[in-house]
PDB file of N, CA and C in Angstrom:
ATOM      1  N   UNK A   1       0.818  -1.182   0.000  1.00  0.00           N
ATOM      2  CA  UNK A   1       0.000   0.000   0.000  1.00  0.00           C
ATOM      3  C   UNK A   1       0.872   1.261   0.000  1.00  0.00           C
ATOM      4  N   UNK A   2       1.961   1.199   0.631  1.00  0.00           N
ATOM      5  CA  UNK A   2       2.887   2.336   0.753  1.00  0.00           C
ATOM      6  C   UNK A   2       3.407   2.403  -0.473  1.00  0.00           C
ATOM      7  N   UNK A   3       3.655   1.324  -1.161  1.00  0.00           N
ATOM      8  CA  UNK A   3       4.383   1.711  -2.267  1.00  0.00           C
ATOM      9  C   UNK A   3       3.453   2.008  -3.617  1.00  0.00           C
ATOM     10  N   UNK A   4       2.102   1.946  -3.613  1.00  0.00           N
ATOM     11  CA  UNK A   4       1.358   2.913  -4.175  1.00  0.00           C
ATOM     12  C   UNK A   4       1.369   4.210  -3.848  1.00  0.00           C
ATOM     13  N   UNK A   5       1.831   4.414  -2.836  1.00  0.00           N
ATOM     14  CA  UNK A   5       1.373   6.055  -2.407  1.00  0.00           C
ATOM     15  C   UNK A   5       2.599   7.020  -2.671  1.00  0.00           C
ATOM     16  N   UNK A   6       3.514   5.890  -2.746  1.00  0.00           N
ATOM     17  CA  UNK A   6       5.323   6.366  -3.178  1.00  0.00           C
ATOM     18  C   UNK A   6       4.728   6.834  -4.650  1.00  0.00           C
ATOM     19  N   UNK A   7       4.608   5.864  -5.311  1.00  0.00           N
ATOM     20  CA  UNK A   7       4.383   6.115  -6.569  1.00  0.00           C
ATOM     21  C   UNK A   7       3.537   7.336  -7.334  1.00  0.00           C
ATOM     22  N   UNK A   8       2.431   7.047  -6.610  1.00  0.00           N
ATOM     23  CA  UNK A   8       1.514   8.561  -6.934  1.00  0.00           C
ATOM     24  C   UNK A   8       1.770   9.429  -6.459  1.00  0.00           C
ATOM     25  N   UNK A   9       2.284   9.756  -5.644  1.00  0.00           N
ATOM     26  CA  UNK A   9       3.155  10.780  -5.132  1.00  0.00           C
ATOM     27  C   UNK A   9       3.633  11.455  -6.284  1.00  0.00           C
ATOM     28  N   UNK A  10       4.860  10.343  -6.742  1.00  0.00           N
ATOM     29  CA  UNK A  10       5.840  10.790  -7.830  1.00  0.00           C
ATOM     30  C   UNK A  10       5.162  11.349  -8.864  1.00  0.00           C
ATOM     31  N   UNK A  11       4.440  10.386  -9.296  1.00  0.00           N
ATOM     32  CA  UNK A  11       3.795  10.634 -10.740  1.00  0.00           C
ATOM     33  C   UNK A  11       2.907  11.949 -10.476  1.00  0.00           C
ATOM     34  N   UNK A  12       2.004  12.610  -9.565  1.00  0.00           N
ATOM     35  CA  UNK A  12       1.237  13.518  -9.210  1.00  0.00           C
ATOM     36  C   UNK A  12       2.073  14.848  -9.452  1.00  0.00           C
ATOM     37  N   UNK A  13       3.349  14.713  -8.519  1.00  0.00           N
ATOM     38  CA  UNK A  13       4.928  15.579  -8.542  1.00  0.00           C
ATOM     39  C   UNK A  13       4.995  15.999  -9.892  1.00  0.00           C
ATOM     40  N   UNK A  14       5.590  14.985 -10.751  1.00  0.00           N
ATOM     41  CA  UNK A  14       5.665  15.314 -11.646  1.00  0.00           C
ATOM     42  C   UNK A  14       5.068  15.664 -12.639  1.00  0.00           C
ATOM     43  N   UNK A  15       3.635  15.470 -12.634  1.00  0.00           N
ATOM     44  CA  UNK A  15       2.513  15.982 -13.592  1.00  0.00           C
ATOM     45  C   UNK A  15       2.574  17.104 -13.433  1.00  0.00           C
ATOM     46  N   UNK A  16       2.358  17.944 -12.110  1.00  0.00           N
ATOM     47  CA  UNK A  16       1.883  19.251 -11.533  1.00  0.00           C
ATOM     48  C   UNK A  16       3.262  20.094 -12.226  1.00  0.00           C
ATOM     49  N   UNK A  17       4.419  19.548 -11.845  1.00  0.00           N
ATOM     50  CA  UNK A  17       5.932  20.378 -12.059  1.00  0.00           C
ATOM     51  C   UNK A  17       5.786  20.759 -13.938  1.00  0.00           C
ATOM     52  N   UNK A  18       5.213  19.381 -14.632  1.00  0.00           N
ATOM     53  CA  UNK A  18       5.415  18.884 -16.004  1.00  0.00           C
ATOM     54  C   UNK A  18       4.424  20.646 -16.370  1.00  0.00           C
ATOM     55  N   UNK A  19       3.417  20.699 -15.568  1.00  0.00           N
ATOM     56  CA  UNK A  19       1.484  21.291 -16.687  1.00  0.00           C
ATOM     57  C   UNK A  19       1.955  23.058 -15.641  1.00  0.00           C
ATOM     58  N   UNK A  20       2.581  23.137 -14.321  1.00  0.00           N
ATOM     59  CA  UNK A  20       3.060  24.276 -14.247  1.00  0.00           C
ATOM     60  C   UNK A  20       4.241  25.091 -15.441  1.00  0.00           C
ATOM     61  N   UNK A  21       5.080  24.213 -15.641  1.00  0.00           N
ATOM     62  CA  UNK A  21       6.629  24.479 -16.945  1.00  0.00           C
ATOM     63  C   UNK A  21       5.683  24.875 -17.975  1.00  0.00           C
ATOM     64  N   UNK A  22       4.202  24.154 -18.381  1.00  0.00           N
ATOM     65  CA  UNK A  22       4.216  24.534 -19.471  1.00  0.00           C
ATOM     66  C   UNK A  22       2.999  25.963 -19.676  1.00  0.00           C
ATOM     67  N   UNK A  23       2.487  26.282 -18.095  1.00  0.00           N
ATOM     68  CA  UNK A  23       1.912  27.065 -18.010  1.00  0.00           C
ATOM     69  C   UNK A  23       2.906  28.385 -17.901  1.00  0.00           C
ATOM     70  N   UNK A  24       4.063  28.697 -17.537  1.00  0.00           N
ATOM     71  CA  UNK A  24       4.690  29.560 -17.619  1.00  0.00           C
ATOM     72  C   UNK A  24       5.421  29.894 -19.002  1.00  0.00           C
ATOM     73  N   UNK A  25       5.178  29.124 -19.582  1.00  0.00           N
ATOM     74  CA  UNK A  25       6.177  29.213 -20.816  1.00  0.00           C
ATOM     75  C   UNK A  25       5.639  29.338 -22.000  1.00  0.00           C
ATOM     76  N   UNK A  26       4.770  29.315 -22.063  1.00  0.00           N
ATOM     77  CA  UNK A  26       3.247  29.526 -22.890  1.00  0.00           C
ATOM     78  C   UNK A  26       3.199  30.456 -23.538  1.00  0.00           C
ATOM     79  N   UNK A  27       2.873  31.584 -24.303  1.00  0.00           N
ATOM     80  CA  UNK A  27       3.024  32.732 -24.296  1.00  0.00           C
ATOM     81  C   UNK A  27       1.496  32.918 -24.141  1.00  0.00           C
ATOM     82  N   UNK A  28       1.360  34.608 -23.828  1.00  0.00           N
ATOM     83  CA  UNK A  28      -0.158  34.557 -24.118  1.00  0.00           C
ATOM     84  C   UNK A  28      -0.206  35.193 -25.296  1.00  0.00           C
ATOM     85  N   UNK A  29      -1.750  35.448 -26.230  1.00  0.00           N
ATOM     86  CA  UNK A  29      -1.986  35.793 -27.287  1.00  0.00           C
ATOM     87  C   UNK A  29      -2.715  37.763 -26.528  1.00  0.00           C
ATOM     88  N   UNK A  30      -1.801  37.703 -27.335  1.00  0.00           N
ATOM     89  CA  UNK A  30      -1.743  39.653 -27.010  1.00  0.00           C
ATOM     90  C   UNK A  30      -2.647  40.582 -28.683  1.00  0.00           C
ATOM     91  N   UNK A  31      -3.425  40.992 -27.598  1.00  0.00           N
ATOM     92  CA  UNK A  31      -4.797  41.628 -28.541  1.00  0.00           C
ATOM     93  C   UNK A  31      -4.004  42.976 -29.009  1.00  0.00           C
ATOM     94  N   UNK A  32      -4.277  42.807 -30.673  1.00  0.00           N
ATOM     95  CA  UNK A  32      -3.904  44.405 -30.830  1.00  0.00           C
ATOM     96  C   UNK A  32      -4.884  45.390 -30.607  1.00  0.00           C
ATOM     97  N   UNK A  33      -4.437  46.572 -30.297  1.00  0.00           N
ATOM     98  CA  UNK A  33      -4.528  48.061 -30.356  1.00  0.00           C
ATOM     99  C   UNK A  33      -4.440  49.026 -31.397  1.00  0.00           C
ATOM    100  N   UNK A  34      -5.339  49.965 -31.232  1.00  0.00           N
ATOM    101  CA  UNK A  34      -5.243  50.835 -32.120  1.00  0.00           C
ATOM    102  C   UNK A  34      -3.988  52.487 -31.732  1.00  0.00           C
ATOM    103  N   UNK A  35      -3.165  52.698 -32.544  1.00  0.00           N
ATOM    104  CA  UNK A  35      -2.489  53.817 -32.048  1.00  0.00           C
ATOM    105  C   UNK A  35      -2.877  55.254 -32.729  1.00  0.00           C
ATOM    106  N   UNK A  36      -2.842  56.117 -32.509  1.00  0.00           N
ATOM    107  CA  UNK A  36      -2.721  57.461 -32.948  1.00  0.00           C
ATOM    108  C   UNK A  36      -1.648  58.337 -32.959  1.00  0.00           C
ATOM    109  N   UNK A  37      -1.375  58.769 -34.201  1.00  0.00           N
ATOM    110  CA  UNK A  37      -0.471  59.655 -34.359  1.00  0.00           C
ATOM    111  C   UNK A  37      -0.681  61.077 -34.577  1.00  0.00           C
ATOM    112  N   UNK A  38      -0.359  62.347 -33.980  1.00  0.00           N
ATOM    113  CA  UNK A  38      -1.031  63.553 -34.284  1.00  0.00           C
ATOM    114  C   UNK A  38       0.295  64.111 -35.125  1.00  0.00           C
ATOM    115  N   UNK A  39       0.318  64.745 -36.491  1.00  0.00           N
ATOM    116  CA  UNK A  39       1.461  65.504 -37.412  1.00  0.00           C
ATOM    117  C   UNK A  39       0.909  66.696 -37.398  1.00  0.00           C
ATOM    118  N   UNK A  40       2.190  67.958 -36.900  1.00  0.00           N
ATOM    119  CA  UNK A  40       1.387  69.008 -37.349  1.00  0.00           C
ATOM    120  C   UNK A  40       2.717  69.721 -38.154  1.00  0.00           C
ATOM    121  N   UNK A  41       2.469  70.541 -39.249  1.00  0.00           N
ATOM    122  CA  UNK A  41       3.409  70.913 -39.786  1.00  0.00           C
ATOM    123  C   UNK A  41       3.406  72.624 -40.009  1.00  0.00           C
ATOM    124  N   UNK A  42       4.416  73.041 -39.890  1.00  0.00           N
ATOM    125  CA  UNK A  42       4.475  74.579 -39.299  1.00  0.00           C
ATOM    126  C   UNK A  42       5.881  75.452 -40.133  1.00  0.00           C
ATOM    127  N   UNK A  43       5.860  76.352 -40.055  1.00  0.00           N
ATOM    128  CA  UNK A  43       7.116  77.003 -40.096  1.00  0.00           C
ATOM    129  C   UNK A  43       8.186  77.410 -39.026  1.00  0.00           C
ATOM    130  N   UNK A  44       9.560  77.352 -39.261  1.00  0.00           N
ATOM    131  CA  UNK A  44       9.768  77.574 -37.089  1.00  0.00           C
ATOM    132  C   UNK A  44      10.240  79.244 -37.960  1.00  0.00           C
ATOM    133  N   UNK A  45      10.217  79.811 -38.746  1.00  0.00           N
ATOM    134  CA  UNK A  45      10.550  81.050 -38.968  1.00  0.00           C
ATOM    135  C   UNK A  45       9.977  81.857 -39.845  1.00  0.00           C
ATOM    136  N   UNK A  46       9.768  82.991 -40.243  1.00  0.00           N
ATOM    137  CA  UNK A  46       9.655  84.164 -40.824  1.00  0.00           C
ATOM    138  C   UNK A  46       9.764  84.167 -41.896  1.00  0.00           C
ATOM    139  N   UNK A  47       8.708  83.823 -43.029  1.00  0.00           N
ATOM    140  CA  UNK A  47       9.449  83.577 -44.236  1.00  0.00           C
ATOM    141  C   UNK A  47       9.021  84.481 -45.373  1.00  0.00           C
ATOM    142  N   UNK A  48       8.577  86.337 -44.677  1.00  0.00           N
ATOM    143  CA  UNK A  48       8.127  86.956 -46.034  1.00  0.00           C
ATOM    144  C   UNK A  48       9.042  88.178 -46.204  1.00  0.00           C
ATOM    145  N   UNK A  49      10.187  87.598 -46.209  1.00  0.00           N
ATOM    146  CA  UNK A  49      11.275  88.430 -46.972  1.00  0.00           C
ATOM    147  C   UNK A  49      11.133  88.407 -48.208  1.00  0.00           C
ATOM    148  N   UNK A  50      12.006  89.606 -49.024  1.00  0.00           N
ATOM    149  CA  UNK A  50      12.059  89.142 -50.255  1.00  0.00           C
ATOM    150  C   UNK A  50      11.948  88.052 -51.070  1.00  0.00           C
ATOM    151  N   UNK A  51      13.644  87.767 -50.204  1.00  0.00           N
ATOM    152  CA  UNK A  51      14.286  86.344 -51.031  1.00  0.00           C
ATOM    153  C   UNK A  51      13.702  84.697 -50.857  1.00  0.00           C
ATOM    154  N   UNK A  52      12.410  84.695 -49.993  1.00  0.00           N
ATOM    155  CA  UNK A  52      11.451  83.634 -49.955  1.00  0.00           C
ATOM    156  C   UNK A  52      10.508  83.512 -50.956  1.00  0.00           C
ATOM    157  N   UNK A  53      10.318  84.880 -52.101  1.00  0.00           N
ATOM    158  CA  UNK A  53       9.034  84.968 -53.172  1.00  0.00           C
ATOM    159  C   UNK A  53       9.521  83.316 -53.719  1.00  0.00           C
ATOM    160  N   UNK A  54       9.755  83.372 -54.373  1.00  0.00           N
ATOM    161  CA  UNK A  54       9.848  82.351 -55.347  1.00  0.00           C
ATOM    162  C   UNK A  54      10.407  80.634 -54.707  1.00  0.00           C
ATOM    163  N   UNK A  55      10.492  80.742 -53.556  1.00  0.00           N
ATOM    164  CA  UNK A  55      10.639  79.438 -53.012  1.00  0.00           C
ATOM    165  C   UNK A  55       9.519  78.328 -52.292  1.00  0.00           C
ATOM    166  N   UNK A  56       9.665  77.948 -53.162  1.00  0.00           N
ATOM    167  CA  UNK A  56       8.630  76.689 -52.696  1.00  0.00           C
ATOM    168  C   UNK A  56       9.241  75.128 -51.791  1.00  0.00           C
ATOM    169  N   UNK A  57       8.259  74.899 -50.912  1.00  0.00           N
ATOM    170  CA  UNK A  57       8.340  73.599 -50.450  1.00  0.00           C
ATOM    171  C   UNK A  57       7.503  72.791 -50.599  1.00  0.00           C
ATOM    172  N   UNK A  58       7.924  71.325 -50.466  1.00  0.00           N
ATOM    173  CA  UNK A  58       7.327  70.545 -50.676  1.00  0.00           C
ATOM    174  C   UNK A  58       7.318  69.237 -49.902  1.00  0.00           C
ATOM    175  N   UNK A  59       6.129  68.889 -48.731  1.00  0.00           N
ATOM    176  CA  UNK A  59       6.568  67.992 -47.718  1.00  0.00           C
ATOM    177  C   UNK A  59       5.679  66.464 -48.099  1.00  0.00           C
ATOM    178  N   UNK A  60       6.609  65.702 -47.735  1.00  0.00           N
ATOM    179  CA  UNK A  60       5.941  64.370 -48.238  1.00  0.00           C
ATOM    180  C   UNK A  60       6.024  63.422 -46.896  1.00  0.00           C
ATOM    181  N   UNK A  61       4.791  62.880 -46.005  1.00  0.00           N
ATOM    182  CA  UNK A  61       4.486  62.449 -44.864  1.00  0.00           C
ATOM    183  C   UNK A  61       4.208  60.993 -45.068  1.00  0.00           C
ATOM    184  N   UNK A  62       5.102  59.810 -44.605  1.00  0.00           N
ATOM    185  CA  UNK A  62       4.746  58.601 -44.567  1.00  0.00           C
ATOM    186  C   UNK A  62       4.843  57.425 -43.309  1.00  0.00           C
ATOM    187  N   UNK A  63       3.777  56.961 -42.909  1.00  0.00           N
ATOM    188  CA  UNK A  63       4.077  56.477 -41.635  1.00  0.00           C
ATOM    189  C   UNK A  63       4.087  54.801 -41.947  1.00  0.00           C
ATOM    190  N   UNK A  64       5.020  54.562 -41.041  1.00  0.00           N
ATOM    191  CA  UNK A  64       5.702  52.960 -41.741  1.00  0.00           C
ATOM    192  C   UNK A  64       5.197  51.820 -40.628  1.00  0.00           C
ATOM    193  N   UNK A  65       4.794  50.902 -40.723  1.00  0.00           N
ATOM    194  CA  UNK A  65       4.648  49.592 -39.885  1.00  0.00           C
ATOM    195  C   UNK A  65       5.370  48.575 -39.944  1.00  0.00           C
ATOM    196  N   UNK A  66       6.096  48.628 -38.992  1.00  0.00           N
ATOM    197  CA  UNK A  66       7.775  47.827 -39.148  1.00  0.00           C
ATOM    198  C   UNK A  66       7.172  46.727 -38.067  1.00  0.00           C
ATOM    199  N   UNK A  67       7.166  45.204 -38.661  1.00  0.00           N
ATOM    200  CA  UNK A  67       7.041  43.934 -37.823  1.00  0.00           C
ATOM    201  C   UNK A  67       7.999  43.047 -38.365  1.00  0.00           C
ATOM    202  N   UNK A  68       8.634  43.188 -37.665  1.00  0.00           N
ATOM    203  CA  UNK A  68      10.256  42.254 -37.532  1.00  0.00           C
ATOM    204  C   UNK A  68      10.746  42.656 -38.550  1.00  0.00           C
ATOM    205  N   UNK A  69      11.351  41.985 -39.911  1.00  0.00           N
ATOM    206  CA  UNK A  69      11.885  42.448 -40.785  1.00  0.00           C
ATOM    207  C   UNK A  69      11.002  43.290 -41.996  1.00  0.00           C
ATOM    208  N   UNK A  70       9.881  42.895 -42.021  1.00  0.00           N
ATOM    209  CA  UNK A  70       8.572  43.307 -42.623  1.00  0.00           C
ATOM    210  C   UNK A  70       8.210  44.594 -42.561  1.00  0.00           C
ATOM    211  N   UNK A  71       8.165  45.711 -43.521  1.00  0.00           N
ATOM    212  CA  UNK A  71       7.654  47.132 -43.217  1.00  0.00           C
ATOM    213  C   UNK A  71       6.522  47.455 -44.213  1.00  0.00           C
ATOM    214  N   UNK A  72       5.550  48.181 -44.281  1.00  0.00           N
ATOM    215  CA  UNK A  72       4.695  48.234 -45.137  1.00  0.00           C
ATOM    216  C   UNK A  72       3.954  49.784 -44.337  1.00  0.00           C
ATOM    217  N   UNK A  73       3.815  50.158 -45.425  1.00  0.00           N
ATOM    218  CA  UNK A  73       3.374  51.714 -45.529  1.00  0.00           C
ATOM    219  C   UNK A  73       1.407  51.771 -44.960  1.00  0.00           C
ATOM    220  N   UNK A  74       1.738  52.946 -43.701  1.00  0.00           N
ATOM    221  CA  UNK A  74       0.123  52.646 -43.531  1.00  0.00           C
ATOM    222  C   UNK A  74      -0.742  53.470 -43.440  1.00  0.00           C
ATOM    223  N   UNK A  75       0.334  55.007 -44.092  1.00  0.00           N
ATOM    224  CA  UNK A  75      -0.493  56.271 -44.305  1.00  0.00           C
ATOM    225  C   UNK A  75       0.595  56.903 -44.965  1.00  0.00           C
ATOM    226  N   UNK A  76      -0.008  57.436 -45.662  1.00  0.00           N
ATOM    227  CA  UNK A  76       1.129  58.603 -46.755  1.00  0.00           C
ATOM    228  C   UNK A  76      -0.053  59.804 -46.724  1.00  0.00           C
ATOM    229  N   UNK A  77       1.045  60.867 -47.338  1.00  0.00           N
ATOM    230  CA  UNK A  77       0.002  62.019 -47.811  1.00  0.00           C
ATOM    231  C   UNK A  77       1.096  63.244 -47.948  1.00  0.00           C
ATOM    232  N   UNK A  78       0.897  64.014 -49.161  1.00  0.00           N
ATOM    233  CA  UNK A  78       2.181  64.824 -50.049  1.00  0.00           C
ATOM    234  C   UNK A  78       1.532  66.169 -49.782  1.00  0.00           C
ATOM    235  N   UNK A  79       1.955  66.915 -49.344  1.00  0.00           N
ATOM    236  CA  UNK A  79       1.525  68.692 -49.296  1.00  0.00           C
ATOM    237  C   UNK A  79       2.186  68.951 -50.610  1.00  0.00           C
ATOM    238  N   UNK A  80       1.409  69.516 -51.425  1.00  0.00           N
ATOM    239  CA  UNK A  80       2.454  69.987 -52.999  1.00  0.00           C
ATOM    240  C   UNK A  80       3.349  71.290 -52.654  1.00  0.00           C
ATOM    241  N   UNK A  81       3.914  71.427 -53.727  1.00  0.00           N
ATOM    242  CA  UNK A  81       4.098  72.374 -53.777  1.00  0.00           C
ATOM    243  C   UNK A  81       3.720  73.796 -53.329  1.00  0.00           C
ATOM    244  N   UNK A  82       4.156  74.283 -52.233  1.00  0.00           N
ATOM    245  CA  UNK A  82       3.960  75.754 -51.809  1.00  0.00           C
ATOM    246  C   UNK A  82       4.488  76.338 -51.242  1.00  0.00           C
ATOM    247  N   UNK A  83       4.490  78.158 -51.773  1.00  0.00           N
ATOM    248  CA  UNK A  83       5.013  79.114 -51.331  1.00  0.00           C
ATOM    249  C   UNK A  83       5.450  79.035 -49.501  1.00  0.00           C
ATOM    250  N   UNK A  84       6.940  79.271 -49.676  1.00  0.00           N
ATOM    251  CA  UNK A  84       6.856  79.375 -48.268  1.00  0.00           C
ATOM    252  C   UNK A  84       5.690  79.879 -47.149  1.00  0.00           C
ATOM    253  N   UNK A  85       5.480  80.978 -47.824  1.00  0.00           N
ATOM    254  CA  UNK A  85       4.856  82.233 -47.094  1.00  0.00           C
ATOM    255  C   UNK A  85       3.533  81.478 -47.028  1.00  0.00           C
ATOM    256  N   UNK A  86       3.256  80.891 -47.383  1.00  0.00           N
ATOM    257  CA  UNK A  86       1.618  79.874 -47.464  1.00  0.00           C
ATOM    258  C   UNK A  86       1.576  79.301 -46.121  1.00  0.00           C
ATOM    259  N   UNK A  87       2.974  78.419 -45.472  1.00  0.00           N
ATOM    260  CA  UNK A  87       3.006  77.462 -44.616  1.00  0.00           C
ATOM    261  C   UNK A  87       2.120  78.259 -43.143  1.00  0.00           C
ATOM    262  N   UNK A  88       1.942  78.160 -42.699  1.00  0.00           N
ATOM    263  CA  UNK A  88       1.247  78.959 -41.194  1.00  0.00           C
ATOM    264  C   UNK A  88       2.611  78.353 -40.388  1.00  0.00           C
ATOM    265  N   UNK A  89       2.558  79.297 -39.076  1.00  0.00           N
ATOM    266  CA  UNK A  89       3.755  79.657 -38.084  1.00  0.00           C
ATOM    267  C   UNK A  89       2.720  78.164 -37.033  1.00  0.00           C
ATOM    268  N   UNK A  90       3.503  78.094 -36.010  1.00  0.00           N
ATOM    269  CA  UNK A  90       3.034  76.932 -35.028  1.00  0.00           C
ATOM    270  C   UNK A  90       1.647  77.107 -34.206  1.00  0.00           C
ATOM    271  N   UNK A  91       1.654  77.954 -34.481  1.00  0.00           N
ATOM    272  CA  UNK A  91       0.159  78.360 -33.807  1.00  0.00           C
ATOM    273  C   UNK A  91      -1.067  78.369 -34.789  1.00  0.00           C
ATOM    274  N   UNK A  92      -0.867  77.993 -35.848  1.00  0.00           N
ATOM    275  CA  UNK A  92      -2.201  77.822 -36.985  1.00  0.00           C
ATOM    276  C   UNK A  92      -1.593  76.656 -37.870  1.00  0.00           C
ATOM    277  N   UNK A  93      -0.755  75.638 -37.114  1.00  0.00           N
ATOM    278  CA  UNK A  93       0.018  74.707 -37.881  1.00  0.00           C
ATOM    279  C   UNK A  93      -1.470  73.836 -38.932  1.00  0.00           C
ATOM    280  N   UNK A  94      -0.477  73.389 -39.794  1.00  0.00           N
ATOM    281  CA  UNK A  94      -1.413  72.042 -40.521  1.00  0.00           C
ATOM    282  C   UNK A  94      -1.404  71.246 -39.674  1.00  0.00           C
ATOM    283  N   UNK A  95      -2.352  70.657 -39.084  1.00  0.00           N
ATOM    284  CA  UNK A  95      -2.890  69.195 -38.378  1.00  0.00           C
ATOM    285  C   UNK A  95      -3.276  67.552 -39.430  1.00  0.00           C
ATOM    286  N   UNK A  96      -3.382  66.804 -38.780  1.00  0.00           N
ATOM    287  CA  UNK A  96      -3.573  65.810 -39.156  1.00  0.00           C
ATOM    288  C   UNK A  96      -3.433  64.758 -38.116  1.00  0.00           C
ATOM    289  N   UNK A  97      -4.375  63.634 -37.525  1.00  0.00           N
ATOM    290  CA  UNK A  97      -4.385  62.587 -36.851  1.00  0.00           C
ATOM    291  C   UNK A  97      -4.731  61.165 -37.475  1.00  0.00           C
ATOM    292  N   UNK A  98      -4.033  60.499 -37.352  1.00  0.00           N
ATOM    293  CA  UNK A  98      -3.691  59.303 -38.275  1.00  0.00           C
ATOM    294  C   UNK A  98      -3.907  58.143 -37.001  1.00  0.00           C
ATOM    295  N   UNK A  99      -4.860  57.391 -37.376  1.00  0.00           N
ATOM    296  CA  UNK A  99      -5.098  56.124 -36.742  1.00  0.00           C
ATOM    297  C   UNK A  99      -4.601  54.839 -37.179  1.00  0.00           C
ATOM    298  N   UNK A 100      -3.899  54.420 -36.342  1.00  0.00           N
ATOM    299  CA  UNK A 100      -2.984  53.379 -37.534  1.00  0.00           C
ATOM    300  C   UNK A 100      -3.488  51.874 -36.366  1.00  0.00           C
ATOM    301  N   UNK A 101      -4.501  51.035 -36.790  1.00  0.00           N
ATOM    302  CA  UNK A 101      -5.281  50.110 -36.516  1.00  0.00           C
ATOM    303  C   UNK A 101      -4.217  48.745 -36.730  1.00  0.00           C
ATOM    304  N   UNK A 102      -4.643  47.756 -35.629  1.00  0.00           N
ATOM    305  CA  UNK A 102      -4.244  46.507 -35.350  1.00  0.00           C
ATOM    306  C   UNK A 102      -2.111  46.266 -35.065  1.00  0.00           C
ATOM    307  N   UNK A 103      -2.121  47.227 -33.933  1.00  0.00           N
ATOM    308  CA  UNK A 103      -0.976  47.121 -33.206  1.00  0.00           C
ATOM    309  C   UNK A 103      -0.324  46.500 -32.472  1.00  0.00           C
ATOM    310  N   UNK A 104       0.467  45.445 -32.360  1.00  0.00           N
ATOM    311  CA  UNK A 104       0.731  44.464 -31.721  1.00  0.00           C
ATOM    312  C   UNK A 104       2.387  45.176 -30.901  1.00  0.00           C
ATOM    313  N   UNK A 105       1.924  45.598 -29.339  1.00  0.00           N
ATOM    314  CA  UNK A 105       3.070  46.121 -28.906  1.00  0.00           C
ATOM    315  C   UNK A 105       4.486  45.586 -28.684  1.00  0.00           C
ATOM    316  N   UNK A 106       4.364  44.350 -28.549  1.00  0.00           N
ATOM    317  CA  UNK A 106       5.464  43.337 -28.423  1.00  0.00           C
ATOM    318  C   UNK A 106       6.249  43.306 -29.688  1.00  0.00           C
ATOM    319  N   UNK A 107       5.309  43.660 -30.698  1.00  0.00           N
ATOM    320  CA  UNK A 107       6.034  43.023 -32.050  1.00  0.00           C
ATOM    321  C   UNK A 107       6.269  44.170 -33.422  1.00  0.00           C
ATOM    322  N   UNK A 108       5.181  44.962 -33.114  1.00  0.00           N
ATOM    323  CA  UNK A 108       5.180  46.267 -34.196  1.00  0.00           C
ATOM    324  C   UNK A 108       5.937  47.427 -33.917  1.00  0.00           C
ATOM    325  N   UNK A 109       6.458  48.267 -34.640  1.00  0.00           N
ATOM    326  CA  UNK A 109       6.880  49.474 -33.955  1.00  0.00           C
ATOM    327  C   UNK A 109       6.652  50.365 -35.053  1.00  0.00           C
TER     328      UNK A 109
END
């Protein structure tokens, strides 16, 4: 009788040690998120001098989804061509908020 109880003992031991190892080691399945990005684009200076008439800029905005080696584009958007003097100073900047859907924090950046 004792040496049933040796036995299940063991075997009990080692089940519990065996189904804990594999409860820690497990990973869990991690829900993505949605992130937001706010762009605002501005001038940091003074640009209605003369020598700004005829200069134009031109800004081109692309936000990237990098998962492991994998990158793929998940918002773009091109301001054309325009007069400096067009751009607004930081206080009437261009805005834009970009929701960039199904984020996996562990793994996306």
């Amino acid at each position: 009788m004792k040496k049933y109880l040796v036995i299940f003992s063991i075997v009990f031991a080692v089940t519990t040690g065996f189904l804990y190892y594999k409860y820690i080691t497990t990973p869990y399945a991690e829900m993505p998120v949605n992130k937001e990005i706010n762009v605002a684009i501005a001038t940091s200076a003074n640009y209605n001098a003369a020598v700004y008439n005829e200069a134009l800029a031109k800004v081109e905005i692309a936000v990237f989804k990098l998962s492991g080696t994998k990158q793929s584009i998940v918002w773009s958007k091109t301001y054309d061509n325009l007069p400096l003097q067009r751009y607004p100073e930081l206080a009437a900047a261009f805005t834009q908020s970009i929701q960039v859907p199904d984020i996996l924090n562990s793994k996306d950046k």
